[in-house]
Protein backbone atom coordinates (compact mmCIF):
# COMPACT_ATOMS: atom_id res chain seq x y z
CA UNK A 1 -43.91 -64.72 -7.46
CA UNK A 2 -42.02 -66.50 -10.27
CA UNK A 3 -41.29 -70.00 -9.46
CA UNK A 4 -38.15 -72.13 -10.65
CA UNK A 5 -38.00 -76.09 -10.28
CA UNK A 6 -34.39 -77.68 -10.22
CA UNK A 7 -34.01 -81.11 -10.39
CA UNK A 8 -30.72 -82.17 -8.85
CA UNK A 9 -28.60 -81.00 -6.42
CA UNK A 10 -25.00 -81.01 -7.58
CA UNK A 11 -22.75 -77.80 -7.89
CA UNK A 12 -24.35 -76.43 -10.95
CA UNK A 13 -27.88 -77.16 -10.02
CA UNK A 14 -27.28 -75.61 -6.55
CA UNK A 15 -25.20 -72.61 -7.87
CA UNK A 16 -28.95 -72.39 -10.26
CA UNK A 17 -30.67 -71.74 -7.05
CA UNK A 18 -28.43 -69.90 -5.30
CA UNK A 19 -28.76 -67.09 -8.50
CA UNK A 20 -32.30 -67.76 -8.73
CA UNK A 21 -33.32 -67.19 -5.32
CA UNK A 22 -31.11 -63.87 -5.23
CA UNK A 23 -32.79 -62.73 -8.49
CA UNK A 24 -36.00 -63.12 -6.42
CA UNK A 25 -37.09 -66.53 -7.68
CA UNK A 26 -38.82 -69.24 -5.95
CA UNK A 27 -36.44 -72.07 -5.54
CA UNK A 28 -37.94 -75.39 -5.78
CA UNK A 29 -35.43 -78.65 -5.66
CA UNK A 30 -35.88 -82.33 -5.69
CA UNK A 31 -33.20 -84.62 -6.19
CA UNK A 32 -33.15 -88.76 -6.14
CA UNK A 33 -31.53 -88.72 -2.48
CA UNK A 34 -33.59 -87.56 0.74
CA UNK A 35 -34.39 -84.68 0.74
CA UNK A 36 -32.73 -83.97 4.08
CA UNK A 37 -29.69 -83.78 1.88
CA UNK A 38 -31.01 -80.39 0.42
CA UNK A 39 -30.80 -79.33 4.59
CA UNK A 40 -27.56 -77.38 4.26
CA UNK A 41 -28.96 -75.53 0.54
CA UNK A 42 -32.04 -74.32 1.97
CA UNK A 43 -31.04 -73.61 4.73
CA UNK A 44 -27.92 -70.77 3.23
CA UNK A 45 -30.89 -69.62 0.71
CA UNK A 46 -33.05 -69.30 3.70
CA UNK A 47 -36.81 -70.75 3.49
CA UNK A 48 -38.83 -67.84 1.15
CA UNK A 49 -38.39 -64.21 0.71
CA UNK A 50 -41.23 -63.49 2.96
């Protein structure tokens, strides 16, 4: 599986993931908050394609 890292996660970096994870991508994110604050992101991508 290909594998993406964003760092950040503003609108641009989130919309990245978003397109990433539909075009099959792992999604990987970090940003300099908790990371509970990536909660509501992951959990509209959904956790892995399976």
């Amino acid at each position: 599986m290909r594998t993406i890292g964003v760092i950040g996660s503003g609108m641009i970096s989130s919309q990245l993931a978003r397109l990433a994870f539909a075009a099959g991508y792992n999604v990987i994110m970090s940003n300099s908050r908790l990371s509970d604050t990536l909660s509501e992101l992951v959990a509209e991508l959904g956790e892995s394609h399976g």
